[in-house]
N, C-alpha and C. Protein backbone atom coordinates (compact mmCIF):
# COMPACT_ATOMS: atom_id res chain seq x y z
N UNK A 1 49.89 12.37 -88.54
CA UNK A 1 50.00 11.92 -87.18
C UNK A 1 50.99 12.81 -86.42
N UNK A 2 52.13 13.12 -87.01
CA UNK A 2 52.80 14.17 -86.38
C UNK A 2 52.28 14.88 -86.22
N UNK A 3 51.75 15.82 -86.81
CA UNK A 3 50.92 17.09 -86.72
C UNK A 3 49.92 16.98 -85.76
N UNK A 4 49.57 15.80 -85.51
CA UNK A 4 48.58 15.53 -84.10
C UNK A 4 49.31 15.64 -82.90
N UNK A 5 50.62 15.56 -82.80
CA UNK A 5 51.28 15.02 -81.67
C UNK A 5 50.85 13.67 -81.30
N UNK A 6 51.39 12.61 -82.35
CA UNK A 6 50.77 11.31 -81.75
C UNK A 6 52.04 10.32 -81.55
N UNK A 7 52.71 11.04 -81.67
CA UNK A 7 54.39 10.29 -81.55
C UNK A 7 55.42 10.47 -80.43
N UNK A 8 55.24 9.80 -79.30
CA UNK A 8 55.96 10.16 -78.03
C UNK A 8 57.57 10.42 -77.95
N UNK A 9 57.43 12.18 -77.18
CA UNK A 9 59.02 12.27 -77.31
C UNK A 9 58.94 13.42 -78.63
N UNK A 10 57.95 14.04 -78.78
CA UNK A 10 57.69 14.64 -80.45
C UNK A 10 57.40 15.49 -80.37
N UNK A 11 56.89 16.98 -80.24
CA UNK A 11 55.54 18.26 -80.32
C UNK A 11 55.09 18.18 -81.87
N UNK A 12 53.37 18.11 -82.01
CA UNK A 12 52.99 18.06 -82.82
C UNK A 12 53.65 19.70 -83.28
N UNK A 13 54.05 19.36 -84.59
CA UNK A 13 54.37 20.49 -85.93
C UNK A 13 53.33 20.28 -87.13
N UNK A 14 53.64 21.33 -88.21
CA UNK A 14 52.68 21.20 -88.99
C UNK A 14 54.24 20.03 -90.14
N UNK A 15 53.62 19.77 -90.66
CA UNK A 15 54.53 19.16 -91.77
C UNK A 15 55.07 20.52 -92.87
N UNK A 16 56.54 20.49 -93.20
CA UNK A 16 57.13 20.92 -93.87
C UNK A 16 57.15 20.96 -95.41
N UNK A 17 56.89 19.72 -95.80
CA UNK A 17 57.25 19.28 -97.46
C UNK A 17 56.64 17.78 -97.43
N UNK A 18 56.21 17.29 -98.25
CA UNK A 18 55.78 15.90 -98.91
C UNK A 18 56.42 15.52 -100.06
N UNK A 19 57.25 14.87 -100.31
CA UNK A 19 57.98 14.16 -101.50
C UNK A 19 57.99 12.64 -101.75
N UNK A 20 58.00 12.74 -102.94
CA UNK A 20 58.11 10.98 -103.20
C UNK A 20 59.47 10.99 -103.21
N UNK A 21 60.54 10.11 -103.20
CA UNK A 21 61.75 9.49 -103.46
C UNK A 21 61.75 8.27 -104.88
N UNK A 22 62.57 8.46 -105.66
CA UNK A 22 62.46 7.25 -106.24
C UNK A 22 64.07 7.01 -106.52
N UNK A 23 63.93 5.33 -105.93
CA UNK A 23 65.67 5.27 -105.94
C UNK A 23 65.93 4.08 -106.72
N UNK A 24 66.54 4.27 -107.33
CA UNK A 24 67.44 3.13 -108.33
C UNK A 24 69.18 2.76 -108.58
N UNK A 25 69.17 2.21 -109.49
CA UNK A 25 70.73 2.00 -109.75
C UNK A 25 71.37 2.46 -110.89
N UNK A 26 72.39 2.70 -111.22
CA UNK A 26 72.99 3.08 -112.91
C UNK A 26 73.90 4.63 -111.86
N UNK A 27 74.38 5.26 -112.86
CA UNK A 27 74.01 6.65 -112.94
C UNK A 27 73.32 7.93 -112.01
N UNK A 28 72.19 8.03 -112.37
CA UNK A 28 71.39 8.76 -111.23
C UNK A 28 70.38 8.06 -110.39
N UNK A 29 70.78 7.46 -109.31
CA UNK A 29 70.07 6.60 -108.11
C UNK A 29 69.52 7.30 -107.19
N UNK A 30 68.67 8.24 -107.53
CA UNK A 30 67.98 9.20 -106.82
C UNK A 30 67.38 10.24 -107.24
N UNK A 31 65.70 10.61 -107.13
CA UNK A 31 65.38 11.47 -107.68
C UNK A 31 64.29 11.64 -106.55
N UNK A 32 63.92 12.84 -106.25
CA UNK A 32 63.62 13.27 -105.11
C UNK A 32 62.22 14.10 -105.93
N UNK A 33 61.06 14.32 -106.02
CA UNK A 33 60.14 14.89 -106.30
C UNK A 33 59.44 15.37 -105.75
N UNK A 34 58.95 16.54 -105.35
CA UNK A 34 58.46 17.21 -104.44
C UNK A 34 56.84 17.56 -104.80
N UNK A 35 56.01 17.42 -103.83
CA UNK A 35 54.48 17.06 -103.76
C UNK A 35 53.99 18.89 -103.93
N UNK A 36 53.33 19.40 -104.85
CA UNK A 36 53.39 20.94 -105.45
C UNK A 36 52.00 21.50 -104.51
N UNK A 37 51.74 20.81 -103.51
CA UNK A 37 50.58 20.96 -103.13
C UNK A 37 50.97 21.36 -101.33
N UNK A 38 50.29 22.57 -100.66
CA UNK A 38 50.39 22.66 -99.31
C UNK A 38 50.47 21.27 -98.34
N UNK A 39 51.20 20.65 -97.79
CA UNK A 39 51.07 19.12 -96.81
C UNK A 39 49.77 19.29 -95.78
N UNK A 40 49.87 20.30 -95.56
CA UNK A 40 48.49 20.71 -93.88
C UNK A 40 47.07 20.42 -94.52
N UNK A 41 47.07 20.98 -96.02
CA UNK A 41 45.79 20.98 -96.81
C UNK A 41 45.34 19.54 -97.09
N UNK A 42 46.49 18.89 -97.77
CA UNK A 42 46.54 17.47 -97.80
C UNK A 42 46.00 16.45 -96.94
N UNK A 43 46.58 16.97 -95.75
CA UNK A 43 46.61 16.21 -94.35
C UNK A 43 45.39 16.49 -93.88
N UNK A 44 44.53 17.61 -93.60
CA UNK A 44 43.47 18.30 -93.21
C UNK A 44 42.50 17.21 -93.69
N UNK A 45 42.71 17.26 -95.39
CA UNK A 45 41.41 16.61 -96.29
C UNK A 45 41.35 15.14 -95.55
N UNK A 46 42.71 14.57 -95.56
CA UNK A 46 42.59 13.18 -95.29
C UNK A 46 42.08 13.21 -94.46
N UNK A 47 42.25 13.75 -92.89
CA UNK A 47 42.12 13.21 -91.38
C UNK A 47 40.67 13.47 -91.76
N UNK A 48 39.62 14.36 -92.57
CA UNK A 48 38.14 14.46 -93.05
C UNK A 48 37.90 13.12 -93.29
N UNK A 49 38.41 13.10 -94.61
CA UNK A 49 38.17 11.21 -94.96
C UNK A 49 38.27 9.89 -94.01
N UNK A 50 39.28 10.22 -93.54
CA UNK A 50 39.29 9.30 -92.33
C UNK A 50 38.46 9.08 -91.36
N UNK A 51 37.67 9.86 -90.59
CA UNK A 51 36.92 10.79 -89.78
C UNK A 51 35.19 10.27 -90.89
N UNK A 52 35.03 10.62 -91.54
CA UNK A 52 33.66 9.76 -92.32
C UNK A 52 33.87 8.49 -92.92
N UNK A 53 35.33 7.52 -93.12
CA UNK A 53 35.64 6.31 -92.86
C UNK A 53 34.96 5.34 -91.62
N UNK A 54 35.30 5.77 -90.81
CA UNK A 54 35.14 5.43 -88.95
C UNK A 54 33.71 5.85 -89.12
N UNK A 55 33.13 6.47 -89.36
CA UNK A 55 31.79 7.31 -88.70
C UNK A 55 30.70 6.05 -89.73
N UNK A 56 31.19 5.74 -90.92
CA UNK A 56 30.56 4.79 -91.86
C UNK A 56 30.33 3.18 -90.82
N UNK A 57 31.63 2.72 -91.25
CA UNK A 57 32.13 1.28 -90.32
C UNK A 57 31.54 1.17 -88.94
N UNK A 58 30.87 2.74 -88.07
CA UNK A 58 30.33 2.80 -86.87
C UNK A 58 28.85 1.95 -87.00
N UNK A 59 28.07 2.31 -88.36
CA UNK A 59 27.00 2.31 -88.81
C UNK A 59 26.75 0.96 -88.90
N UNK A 60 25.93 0.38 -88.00
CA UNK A 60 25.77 -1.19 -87.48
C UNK A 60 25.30 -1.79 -89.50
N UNK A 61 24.77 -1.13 -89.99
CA UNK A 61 23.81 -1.32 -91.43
C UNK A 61 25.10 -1.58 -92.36
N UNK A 62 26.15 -1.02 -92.05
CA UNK A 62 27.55 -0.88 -93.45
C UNK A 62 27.66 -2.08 -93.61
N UNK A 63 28.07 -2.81 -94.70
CA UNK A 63 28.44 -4.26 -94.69
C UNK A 63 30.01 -4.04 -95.00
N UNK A 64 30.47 -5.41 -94.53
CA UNK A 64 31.97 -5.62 -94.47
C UNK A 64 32.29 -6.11 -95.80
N UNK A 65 32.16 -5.29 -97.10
CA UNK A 65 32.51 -6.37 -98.25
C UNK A 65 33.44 -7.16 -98.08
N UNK A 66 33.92 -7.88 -98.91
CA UNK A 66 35.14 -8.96 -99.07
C UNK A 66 35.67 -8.93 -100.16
N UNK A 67 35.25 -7.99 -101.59
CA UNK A 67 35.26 -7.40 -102.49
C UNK A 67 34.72 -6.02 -102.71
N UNK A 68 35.31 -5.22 -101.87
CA UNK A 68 34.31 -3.46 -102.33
C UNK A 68 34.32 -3.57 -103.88
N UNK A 69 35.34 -3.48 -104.79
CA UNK A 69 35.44 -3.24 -105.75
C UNK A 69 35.65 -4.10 -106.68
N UNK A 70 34.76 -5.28 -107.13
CA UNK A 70 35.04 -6.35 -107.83
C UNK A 70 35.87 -6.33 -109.37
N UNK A 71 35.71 -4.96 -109.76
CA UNK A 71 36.63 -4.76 -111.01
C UNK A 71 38.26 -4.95 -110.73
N UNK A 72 38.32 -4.37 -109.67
CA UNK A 72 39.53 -4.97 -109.02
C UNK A 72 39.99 -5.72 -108.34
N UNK A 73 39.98 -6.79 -108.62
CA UNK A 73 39.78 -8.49 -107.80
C UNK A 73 41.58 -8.74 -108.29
N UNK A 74 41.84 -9.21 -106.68
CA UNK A 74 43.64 -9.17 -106.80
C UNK A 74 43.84 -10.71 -107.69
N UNK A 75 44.84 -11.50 -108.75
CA UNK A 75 44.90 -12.09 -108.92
C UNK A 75 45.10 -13.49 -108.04
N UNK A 76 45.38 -13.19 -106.58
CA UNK A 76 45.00 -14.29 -105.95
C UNK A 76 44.89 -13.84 -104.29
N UNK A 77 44.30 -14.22 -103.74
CA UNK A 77 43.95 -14.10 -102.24
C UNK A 77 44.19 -14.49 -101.39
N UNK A 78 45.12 -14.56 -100.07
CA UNK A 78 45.60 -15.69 -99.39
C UNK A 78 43.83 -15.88 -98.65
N UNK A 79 43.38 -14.85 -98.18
CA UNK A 79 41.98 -14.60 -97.19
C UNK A 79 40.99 -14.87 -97.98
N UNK A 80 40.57 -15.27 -99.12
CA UNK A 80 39.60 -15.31 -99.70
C UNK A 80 38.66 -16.98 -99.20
N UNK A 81 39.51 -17.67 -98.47
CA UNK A 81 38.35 -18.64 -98.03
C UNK A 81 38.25 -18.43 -97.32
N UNK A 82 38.41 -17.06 -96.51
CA UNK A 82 37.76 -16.94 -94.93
C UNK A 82 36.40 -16.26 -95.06
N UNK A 83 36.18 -15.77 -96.43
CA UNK A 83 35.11 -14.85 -96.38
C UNK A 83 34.05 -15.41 -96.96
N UNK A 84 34.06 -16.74 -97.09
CA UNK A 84 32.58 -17.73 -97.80
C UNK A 84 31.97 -17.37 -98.70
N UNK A 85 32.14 -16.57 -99.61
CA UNK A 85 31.74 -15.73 -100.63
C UNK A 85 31.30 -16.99 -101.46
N UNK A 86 31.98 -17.65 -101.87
CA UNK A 86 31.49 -19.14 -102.30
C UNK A 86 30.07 -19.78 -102.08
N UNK A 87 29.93 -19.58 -100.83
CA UNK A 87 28.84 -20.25 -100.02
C UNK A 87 27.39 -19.45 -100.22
N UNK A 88 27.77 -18.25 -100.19
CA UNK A 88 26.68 -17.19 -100.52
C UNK A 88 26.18 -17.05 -101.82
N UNK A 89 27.11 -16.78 -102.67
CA UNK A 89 26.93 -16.58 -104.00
C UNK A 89 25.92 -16.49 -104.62
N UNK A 90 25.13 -15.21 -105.37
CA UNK A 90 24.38 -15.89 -106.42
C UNK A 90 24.21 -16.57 -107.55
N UNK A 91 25.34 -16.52 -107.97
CA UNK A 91 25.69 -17.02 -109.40
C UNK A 91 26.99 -16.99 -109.62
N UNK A 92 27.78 -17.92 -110.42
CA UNK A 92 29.60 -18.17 -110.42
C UNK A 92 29.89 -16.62 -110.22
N UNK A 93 31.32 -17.23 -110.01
CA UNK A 93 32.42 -16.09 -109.46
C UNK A 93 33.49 -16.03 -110.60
């Protein structure tokens, strides 16, 4: 989004560096890891993905799962009775 100029008060730049942080306690409470990969290339691919995200969801035919990925079903749902999945069902859940 920076790199877009989408942040008022900002000029879009390209991004510098991508790092994770991981911070803890003891001893050494900080370790800084740096992403070995160009950020623009990164960023490029995504705003692609993003960009055929939107262009999908445009597509009156896409359905709105309520589960894309049922192997990964969260152990509990606050939203899961909004989506009647219950009601539809073909067979238990």
């Amino acid at each position: 989004m920076a790199g877009q100029g989408a942040f008022a008060g900002l000029d879009a730049a390209p991004t510098a560096e991508l790092a994770s942080w991981r911070l803890r306690g003891g001893r050494d409470v900080a370790e800084i890891c740096a992403v070995p990969v160009d950020p623009m290339i990164l960023a490029a691919a995504a705003l692609e993905r993003l960009h055929r995200l939107i262009a999908a969801y445009e597509d009156p035919g896409m359905p709105y799962l309520p589960v894309p990925d049922p192997d990964y079903l969260p152990a509990f749902d606050r939203y899961d009775h909004l989506s009647r999945r219950n009601e539809w069902a073909v067979g238990p859940l």
